[in-house]
Protein backbone atom coordinates (compact mmCIF):
# COMPACT_ATOMS: atom_id res chain seq x y z
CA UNK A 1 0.00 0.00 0.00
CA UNK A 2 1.14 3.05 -0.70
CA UNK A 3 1.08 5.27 2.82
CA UNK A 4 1.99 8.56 1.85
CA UNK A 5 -0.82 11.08 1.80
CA UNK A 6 1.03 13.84 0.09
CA UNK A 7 1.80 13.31 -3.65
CA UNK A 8 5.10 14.10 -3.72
CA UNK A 9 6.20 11.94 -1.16
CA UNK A 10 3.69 9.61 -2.67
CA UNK A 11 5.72 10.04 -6.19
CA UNK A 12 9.23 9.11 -3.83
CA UNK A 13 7.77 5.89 -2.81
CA UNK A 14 6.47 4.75 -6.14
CA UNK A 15 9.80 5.06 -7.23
CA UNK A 16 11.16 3.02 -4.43
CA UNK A 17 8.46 0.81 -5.45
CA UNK A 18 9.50 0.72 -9.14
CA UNK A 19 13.47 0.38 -7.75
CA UNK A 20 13.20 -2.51 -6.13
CA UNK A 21 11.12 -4.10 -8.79
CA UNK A 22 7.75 -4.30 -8.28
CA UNK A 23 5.76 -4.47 -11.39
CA UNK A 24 3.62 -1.17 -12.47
CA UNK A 25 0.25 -2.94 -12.22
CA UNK A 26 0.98 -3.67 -8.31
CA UNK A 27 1.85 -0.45 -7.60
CA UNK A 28 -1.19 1.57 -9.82
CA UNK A 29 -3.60 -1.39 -7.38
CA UNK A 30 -1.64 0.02 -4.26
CA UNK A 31 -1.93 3.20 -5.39
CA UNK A 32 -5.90 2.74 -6.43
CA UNK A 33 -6.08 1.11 -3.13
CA UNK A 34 -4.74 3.92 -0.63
CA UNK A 35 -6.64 6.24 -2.25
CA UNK A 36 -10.22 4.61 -1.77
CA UNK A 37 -8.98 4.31 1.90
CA UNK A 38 -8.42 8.32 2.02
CA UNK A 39 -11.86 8.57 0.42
CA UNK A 40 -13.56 6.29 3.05
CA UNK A 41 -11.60 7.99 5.96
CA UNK A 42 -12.87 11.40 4.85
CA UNK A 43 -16.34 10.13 4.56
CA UNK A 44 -16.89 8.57 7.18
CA UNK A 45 -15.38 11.42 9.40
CA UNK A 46 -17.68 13.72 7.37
CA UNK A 47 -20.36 11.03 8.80
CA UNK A 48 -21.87 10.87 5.11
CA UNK A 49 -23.78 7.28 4.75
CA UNK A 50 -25.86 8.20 1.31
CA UNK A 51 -24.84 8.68 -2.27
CA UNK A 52 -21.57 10.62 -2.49
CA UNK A 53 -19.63 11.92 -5.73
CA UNK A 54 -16.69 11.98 -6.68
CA UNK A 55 -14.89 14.63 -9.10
CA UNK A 56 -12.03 15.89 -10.63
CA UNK A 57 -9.15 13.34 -12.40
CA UNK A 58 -9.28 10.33 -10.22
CA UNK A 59 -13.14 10.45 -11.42
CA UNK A 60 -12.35 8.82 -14.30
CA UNK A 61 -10.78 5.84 -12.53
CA UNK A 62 -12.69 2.91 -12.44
CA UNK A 63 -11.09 0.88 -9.87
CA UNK A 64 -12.17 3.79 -7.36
């Protein structure tokens, strides 16, 4: 999983990631991963149960 919640430091450990070998499709489901974890942790602090919406770029990606 990748643990960083700011994207540069984000970007650092991808490319750790990609160092040491670990194939690009692992790391873009790590990366898809941490970020529907950020999304749930912000929802349910915001205590929203209901529909919810999601915009901007990571929109468009499906695994989210």
């Amino acid at each position: 999983m990748i643990s960083s919640t700011c994207v540069v430091f984000a970007k650092s450990e991808v490319m750790g990631l990609l160092e040491s070998g670990m194939s690009e499709n692992d790391i873009m489901a790590a990366y898809c991963s941490a970020m529907s974890h950020r999304i749930m942790e912000l929802l349910n602090r915001l205590g929203i149960k209901e529909k919810f919406a999601i915009t901007g770029g990571i929109a468009k990606t499906k695994a989210l």
